[in-house]
N, C-alpha and C. Protein backbone atom coordinates (compact mmCIF):
# COMPACT_ATOMS: atom_id res chain seq x y z
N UNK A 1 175.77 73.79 72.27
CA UNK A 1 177.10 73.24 72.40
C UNK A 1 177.01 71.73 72.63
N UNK A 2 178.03 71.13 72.09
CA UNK A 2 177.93 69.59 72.53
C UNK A 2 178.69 69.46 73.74
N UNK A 3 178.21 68.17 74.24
CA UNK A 3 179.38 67.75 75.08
C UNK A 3 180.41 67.44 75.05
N UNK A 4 181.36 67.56 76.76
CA UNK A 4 182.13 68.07 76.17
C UNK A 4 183.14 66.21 76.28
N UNK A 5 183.63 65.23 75.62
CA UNK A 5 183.88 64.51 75.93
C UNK A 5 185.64 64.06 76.05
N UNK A 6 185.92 63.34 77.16
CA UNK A 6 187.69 63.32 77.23
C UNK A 6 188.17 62.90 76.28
N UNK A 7 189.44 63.85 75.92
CA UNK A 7 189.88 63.28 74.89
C UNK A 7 190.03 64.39 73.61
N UNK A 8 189.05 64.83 73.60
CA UNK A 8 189.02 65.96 72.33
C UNK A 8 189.28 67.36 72.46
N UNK A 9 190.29 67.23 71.82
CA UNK A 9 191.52 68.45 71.55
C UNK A 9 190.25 69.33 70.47
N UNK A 10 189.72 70.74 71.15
CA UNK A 10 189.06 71.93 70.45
C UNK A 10 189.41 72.51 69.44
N UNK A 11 190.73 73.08 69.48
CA UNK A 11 191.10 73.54 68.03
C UNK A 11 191.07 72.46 67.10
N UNK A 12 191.72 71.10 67.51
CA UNK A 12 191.75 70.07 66.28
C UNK A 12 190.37 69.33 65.82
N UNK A 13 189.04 69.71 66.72
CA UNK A 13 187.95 69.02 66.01
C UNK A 13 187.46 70.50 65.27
N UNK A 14 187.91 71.39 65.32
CA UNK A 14 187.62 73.10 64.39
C UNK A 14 188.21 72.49 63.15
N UNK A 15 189.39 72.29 63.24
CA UNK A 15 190.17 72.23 61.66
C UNK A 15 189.59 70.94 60.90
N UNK A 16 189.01 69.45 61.63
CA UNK A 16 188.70 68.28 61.24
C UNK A 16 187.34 68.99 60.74
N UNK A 17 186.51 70.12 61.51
CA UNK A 17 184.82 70.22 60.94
C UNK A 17 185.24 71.37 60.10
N UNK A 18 185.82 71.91 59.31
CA UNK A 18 186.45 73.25 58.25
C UNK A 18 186.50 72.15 57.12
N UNK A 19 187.73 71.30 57.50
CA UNK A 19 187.69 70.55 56.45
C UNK A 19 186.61 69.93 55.99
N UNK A 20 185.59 69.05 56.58
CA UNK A 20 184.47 68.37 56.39
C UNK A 20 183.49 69.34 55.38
N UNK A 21 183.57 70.66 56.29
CA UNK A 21 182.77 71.49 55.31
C UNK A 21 183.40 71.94 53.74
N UNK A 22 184.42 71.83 53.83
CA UNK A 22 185.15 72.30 52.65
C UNK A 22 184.90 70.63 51.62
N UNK A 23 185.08 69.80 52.20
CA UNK A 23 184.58 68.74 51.33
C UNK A 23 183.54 68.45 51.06
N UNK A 24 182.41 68.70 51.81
CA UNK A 24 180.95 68.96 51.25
C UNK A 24 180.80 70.13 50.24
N UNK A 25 181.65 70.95 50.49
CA UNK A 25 180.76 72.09 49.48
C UNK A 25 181.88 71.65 47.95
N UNK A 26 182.68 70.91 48.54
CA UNK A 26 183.55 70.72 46.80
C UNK A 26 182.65 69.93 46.33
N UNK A 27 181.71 68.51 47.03
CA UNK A 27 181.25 67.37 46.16
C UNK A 27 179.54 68.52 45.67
N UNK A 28 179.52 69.19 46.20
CA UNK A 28 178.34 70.35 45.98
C UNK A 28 178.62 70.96 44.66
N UNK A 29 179.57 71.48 44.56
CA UNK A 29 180.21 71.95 43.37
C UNK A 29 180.19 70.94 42.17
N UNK A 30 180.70 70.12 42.58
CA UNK A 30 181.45 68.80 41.56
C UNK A 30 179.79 68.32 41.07
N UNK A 31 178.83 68.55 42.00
CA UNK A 31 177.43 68.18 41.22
C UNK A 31 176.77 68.94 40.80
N UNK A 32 177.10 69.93 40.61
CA UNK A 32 176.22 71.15 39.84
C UNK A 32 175.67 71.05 38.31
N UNK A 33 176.67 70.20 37.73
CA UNK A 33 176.10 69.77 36.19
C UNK A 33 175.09 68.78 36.28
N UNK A 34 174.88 68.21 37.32
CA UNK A 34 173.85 66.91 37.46
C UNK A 34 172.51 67.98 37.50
N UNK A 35 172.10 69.26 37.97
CA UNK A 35 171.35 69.69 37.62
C UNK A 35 170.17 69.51 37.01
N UNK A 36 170.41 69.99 35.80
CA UNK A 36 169.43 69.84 34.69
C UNK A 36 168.70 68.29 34.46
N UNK A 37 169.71 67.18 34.58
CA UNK A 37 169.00 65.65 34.48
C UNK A 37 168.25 65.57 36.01
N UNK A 38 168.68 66.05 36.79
CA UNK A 38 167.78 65.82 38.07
C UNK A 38 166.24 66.70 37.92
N UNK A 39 166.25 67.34 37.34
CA UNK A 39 165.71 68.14 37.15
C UNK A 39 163.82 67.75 36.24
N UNK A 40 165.23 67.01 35.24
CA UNK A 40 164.12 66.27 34.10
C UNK A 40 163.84 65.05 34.61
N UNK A 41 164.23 64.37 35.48
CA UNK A 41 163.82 62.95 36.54
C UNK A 41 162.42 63.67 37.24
N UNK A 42 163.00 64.68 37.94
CA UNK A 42 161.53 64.72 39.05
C UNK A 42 160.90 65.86 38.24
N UNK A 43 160.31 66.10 36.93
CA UNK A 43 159.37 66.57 36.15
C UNK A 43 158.96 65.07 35.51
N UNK A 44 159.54 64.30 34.96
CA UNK A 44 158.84 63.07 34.64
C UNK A 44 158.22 62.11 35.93
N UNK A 45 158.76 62.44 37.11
CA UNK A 45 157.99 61.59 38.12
C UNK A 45 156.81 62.01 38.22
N UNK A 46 156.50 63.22 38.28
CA UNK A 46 155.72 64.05 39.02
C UNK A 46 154.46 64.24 37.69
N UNK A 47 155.07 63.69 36.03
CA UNK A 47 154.17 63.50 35.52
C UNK A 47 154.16 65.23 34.34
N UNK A 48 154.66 65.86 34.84
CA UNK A 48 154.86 66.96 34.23
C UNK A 48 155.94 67.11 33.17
N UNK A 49 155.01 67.89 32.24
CA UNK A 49 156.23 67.73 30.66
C UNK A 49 157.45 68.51 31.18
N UNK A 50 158.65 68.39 30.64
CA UNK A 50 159.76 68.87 31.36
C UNK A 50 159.98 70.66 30.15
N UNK A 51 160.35 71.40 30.51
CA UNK A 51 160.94 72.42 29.91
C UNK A 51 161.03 71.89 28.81
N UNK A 52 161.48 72.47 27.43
CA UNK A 52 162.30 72.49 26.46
C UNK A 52 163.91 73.29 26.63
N UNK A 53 164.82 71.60 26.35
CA UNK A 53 166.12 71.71 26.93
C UNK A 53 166.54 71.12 27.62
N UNK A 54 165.91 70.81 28.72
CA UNK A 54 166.55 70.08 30.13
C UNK A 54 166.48 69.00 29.98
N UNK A 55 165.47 68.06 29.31
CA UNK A 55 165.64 66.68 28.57
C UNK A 55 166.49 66.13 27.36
N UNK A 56 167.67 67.15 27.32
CA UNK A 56 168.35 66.82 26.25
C UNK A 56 168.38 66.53 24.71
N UNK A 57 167.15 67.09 24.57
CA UNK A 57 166.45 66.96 23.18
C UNK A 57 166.64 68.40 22.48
């Protein structure tokens, strides 16, 4: 548990950290097509030929 500090209303830092999570998992979502190029970045760092496909070829 955190502390507990004056001032902060419990139910309203619940609904402020719901939301927070609900906006992390949308920009989570919203990057899911970045995928595959992230994908083919750290196979070319790492020096390794990438799949056939994921390099866009």
């Amino acid at each position: 548990m955190s502390a507990r500090v004056g001032g902060r209303n419990r139910p309203i830092s619940w609904v402020v950290g719901l939301i927070c999570v609900g906006i992390v998992g949308a920009l989570l979502w919203l990057s899911l097509p970045a995928g595959p190029g992230v994908v083919a970045v750290l196979m070319h760092l790492l020096g390794e030929p990438a799949p056939p496909g994921v390099s866009g070829q």
